[in-house]
Protein backbone atom coordinates (compact mmCIF):
# COMPACT_ATOMS: atom_id res chain seq x y z
CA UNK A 1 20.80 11.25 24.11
CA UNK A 2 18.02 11.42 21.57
CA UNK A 3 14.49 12.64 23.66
CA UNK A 4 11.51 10.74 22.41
CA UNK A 5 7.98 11.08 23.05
CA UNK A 6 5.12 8.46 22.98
CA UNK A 7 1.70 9.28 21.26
CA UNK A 8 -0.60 6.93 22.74
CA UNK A 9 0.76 5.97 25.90
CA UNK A 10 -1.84 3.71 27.35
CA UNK A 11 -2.01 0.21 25.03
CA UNK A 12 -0.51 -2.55 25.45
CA UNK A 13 2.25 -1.70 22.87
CA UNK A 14 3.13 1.66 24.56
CA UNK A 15 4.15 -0.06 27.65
CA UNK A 16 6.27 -2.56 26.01
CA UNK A 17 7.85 0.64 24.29
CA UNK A 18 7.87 2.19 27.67
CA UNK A 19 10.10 -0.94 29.50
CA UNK A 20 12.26 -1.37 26.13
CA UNK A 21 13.04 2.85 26.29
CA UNK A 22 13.55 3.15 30.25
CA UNK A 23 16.68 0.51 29.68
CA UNK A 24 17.73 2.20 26.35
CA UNK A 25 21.23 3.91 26.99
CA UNK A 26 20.56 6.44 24.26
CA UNK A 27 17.29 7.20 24.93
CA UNK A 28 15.18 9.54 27.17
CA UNK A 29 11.61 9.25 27.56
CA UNK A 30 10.74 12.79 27.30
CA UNK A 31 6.77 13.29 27.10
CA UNK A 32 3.63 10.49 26.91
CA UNK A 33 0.45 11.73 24.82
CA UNK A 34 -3.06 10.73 25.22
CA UNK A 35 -6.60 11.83 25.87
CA UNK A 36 -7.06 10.45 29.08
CA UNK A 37 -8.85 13.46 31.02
CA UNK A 38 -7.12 14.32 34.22
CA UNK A 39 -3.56 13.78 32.69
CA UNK A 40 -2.91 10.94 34.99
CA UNK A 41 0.43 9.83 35.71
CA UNK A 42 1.40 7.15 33.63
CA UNK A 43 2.04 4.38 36.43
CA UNK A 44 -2.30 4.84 37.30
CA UNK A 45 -2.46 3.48 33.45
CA UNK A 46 0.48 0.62 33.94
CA UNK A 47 0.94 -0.09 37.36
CA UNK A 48 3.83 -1.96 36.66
CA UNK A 49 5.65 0.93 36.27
CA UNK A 50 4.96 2.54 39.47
CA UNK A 51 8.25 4.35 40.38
CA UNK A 52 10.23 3.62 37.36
CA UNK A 53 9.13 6.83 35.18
CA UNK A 54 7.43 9.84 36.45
CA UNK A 55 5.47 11.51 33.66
CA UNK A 56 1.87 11.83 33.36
CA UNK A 57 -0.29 10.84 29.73
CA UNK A 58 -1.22 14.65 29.08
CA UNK A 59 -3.21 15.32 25.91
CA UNK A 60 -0.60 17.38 24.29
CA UNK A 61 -0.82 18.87 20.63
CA UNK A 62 1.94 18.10 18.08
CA UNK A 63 3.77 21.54 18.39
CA UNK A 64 3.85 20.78 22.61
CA UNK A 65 5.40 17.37 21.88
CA UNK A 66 7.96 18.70 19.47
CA UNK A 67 9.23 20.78 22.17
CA UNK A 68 9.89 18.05 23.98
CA UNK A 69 10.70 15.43 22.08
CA UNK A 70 12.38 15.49 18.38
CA UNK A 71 11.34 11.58 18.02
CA UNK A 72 7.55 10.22 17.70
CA UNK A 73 6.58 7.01 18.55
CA UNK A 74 3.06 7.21 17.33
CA UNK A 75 1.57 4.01 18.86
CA UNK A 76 -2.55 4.90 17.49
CA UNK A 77 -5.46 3.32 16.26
CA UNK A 78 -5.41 3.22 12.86
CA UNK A 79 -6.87 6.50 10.96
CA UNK A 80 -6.06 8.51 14.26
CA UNK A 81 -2.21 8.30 13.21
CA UNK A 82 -2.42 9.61 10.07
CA UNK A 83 -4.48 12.69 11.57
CA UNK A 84 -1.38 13.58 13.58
CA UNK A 85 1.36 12.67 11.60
CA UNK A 86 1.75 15.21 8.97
CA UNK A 87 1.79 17.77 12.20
CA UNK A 88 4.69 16.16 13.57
CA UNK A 89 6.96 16.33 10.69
CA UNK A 90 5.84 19.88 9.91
CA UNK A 91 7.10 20.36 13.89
CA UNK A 92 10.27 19.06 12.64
CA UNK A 93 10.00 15.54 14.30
CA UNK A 94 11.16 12.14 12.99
CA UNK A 95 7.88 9.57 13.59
CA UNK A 96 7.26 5.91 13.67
CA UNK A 97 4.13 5.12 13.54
CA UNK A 98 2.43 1.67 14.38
CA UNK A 99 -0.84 2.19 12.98
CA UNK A 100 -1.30 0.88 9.30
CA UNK A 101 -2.13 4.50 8.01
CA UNK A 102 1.15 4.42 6.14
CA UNK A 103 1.78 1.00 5.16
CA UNK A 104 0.43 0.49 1.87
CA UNK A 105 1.68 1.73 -1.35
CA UNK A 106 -2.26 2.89 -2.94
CA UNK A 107 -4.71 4.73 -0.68
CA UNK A 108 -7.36 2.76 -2.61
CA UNK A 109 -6.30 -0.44 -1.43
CA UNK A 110 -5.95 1.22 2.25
CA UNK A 111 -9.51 2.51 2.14
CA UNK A 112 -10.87 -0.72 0.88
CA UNK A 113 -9.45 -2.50 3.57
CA UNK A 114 -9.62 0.32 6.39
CA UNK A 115 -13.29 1.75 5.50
CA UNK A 116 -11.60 5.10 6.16
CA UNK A 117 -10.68 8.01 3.35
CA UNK A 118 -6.94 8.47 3.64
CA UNK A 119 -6.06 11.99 4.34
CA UNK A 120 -2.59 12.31 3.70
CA UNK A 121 -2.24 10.15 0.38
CA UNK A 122 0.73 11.81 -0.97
CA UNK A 123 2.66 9.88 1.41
CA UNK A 124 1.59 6.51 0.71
CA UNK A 125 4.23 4.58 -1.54
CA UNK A 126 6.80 7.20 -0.60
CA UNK A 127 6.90 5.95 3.07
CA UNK A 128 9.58 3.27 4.19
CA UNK A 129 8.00 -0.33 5.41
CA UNK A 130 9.81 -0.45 8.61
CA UNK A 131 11.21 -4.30 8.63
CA UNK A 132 14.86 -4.03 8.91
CA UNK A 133 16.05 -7.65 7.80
CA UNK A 134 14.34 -6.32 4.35
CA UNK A 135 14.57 -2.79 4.22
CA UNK A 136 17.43 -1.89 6.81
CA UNK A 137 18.88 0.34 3.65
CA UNK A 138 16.21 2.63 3.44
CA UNK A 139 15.52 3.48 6.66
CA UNK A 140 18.58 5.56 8.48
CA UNK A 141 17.81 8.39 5.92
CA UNK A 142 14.14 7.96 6.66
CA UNK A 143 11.88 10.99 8.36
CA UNK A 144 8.59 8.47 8.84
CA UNK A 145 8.78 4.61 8.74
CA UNK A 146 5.74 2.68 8.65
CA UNK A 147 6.46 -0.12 11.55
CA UNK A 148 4.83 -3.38 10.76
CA UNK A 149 2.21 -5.87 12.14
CA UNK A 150 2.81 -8.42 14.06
CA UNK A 151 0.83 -11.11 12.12
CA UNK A 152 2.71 -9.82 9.25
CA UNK A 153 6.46 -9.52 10.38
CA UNK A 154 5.98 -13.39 11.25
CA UNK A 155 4.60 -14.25 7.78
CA UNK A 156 7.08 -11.90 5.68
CA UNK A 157 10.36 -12.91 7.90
CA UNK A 158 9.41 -16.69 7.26
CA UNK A 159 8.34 -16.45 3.45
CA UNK A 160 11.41 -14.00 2.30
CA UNK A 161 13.83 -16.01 2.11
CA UNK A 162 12.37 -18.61 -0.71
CA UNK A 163 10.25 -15.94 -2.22
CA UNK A 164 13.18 -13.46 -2.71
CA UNK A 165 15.67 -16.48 -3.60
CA UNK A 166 12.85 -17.54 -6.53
CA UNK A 167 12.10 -20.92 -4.99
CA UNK A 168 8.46 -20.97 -4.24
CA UNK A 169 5.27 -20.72 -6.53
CA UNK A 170 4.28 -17.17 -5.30
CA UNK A 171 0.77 -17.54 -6.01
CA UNK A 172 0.33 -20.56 -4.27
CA UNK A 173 1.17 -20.19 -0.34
CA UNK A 174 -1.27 -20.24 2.42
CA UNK A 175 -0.88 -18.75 5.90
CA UNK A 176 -2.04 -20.50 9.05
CA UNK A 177 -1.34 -17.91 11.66
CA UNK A 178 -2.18 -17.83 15.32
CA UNK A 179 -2.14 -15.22 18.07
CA UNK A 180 -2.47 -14.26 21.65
CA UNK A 181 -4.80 -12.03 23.23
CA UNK A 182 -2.36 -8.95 23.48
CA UNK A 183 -2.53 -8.82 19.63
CA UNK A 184 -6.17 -7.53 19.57
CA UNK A 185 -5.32 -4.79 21.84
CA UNK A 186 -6.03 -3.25 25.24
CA UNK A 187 -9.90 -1.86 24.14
CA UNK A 188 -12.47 -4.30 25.78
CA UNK A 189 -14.30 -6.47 23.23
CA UNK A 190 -17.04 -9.27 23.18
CA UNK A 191 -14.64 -11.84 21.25
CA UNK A 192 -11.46 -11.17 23.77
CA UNK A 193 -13.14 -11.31 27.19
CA UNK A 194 -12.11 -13.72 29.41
CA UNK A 195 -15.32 -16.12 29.25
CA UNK A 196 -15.21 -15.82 25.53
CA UNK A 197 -11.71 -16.84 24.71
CA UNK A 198 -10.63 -18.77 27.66
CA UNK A 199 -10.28 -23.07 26.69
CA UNK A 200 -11.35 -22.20 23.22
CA UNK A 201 -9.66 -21.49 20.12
CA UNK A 202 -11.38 -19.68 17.10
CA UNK A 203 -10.56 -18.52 13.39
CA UNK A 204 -11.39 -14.94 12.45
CA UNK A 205 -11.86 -12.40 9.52
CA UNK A 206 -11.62 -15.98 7.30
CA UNK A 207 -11.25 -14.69 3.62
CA UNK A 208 -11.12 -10.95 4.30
CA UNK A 209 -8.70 -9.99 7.16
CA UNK A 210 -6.79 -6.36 5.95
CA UNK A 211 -2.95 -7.87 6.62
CA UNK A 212 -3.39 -10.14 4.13
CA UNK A 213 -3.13 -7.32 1.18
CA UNK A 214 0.04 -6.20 3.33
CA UNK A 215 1.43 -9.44 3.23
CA UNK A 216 1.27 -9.69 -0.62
CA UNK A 217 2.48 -6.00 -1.17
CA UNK A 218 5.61 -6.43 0.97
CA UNK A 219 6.43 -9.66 0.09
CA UNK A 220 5.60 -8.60 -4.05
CA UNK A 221 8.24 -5.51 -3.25
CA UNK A 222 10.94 -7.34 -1.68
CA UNK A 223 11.17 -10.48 -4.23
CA UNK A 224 9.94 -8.46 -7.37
CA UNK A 225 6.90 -10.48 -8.07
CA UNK A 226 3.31 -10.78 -7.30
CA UNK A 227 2.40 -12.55 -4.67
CA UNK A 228 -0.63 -13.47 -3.51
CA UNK A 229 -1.22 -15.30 0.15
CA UNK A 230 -3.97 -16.92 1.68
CA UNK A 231 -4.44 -15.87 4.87
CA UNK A 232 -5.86 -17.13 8.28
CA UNK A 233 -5.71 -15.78 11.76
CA UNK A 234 -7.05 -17.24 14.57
CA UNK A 235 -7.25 -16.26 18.16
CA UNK A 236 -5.16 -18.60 21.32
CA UNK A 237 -6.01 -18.21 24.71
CA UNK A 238 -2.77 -17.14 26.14
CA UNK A 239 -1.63 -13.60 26.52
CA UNK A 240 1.17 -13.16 23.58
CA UNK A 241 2.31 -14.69 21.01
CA UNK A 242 2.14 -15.55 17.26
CA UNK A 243 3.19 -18.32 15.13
CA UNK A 244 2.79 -18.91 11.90
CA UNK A 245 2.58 -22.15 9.47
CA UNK A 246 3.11 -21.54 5.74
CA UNK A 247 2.85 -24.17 3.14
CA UNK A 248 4.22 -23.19 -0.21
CA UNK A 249 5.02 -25.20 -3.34
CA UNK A 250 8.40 -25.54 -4.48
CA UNK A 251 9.57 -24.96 -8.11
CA UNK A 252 12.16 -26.88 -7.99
CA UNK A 253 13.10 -30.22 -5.84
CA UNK A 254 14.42 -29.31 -2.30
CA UNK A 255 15.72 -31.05 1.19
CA UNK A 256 15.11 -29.87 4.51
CA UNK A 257 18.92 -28.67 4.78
CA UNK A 258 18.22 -26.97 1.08
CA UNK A 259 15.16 -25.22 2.55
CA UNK A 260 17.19 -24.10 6.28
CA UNK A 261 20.64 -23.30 4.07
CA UNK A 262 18.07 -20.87 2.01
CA UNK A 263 17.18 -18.99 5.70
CA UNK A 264 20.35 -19.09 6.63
CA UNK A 265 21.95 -17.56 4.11
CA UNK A 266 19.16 -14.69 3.87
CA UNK A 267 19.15 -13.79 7.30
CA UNK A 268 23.57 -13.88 7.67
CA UNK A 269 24.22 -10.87 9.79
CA UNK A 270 20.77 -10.40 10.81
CA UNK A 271 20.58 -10.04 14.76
CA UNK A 272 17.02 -10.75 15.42
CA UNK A 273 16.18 -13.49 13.01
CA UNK A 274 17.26 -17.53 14.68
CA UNK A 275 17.05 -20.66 11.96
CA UNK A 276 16.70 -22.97 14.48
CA UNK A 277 16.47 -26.58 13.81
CA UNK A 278 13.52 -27.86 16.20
CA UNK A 279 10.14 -26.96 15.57
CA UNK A 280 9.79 -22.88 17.22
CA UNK A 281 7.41 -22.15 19.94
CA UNK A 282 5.79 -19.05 21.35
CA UNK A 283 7.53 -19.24 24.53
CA UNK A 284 11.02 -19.62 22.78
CA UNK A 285 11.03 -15.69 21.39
CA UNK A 286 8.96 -14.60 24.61
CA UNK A 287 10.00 -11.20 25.84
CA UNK A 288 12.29 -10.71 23.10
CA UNK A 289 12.87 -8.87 19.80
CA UNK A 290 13.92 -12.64 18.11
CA UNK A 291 12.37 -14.18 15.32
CA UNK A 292 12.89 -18.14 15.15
CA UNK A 293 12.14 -20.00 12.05
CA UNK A 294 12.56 -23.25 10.76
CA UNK A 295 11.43 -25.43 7.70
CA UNK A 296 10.20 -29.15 6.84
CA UNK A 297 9.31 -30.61 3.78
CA UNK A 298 5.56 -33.04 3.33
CA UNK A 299 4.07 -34.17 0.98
CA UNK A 300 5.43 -31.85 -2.19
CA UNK A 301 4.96 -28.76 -0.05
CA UNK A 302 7.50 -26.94 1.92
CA UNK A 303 6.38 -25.98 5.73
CA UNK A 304 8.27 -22.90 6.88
CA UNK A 305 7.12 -22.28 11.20
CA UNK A 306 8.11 -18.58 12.36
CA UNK A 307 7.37 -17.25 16.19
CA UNK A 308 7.37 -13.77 17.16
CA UNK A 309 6.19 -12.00 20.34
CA UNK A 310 3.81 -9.95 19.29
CA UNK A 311 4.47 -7.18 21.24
CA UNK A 312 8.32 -6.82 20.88
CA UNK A 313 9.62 -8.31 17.51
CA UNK A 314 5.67 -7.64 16.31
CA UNK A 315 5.56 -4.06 17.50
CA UNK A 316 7.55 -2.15 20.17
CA UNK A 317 11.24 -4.28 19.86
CA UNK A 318 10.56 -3.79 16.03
CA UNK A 319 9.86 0.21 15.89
CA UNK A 320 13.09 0.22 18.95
CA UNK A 321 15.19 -1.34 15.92
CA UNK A 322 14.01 1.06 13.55
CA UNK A 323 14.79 4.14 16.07
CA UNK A 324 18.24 2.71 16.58
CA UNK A 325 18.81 2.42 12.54
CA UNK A 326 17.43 6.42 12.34
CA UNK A 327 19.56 7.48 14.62
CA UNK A 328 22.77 6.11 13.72
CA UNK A 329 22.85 3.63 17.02
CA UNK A 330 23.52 -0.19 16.62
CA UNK A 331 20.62 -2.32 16.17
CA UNK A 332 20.66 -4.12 19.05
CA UNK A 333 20.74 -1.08 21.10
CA UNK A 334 18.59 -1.54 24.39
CA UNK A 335 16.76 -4.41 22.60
CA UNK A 336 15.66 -7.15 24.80
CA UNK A 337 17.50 -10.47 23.79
């Protein structure tokens, strides 16, 4: 029974780690960090799990947690992870963290896009990208793994496949990608109240949002090529939730059944990843650590449609999957399907 502890309890993604670890066989939820004042108990902050786990968020340093807990979930704002991590492996922990402080190979191209000075640089590069249908290898042996976004676990799982197999211009792909609420997090703001967001849909960050340099660096490391993406979020009014429509140009002629054969064939022996023939929706991966995907071919371009639930396959399922892969347990293990 590995004993785990959760560094930033109160989020939206900390709860759907939370429901995910309470029905994990090999898994005990051990202590819940935060600076709540009070240290109140954790069902006050999610009352949906009154009764079902009796710990309170207490604002516990690393070497307190480590005596807990030898596994980190580190489930921070961005910057506040990497301000914490180092601690944790010096306590002798294993960590994944969900913030973006370790995702990127150059701490250049993370302070460009973060605005923040990168204090633990030496990591950067060295760290494992957390996606297991790409990097499953690397990351039993691994001591930190970088878990991914959500916006970019949909795009990478869809564009893999004919990026990695050489069958797409990779400088000539754009991303039309589109999430629910949940995906901006729990932290009240003017664009995500109710009034704002309800009937109404909106683009955002158009030109300049930060996952689209994470996009091109994973996708440029997996198919060993540069890639460059153009990428566009906008924000849905329902509560999770992403999907994303690529349109990429072939390099060489190719028919629907070429383009799903090519997913297929990737994602063989991949438990989380569905080709699916009809055109995926949200609600279709809802709940669940699944990924479905399908392609189409118009007009010279090839359409490739991935779903994720932002909150499982784009966060908590996800950094569950890499937990089970550290720890020697099967993949699936206490994964919602």
């Amino acid at each position: 029974m590995a004993k785990v502890a959760i560094v930033g309890a109160t989020g939206y993604t900390a709860l759907e780690l939370i429901k995910i670890l309470l029905n994990h066989p090999q898994a005990e939820i051990a202590a819940l960090a935060s600076r709540q004042e009070g240290s109140p108990p954790i069902e006050m902050i999610h009352p949906s799990l009154s009764g079902r786990l009796n710990l309170a968020c207490e604002n516990l340093t690393a070497a307190q947690v480590a005596e807990r807990a030898r596994f980190v979930f580190t489930a921070l704002p961005h910057v506040a992870a990497m301000a914490v991590v180092p601690d944790f492996l010096k306590a002798g922990c294993r960590v994944v963290d969900l913030s973006a402080d370790y995702r990127f190979n150059h701490p250049t191209v993370y302070e460009k896009w973060y605005g923040h000075k990168h204090t633990d640089p030496g990591r950067l590069g060295k760290t494992v990208y957390g996606l297991p249908e790409l990097f499953g290898d690397r990351i039993p042996g691994a001591d930190v793994i970088a878990n991914p976004g959500c916006y970019t676990s949909t795009a990478i799982l869809g564009l893999a496949p004919f990026l990695c197999q050489d069958l797409i211009d990779p400088k000539d792909i754009i991303i039309d990608a589109k999430s629910g609420v949940s995906g901006a997090g729990r932290t009240p703001k003017l664009n995500t109240l109710y009034s704002e967001c309800n009937e109404s849909i909106a683009a955002y960050a158009v030109g300049n949002h930060r996952h689209e340099p994470e996009i091109d660096q994973v996708l440029s490391d997996a198919s060993g090529q540069s890639v460059e993406v153009t990428f566009t979020p906008h924000l849905v009014p329902m509560d999770r939730g992403i999907l994303c429509t690529m349109y990429a140009r072939p390099k060489r002629t190719l028919t629907e059944a070429d383009a799903l054969n090519a997913m297929r064939a990737f994602y063989e022996g991949k438990p989380f990843v569905r080709v699916v023939q009809q055109l995926p929706a949200t609600k279709d991966v809802a709940h669940t650590n699944y990924c479905h995907m399908t392609a189409r071919l118009a007009h010279g371009r090839l359409v490739v449609l991935s779903v994720v639930d932002n909150l499982i396959k784009g966060a908590a399922g996800v950094a569950v999957q890499n937990f089970n892969l550290m720890n020697g347990f099967p993949e699936t293990t206490g994964l919602p399907r």
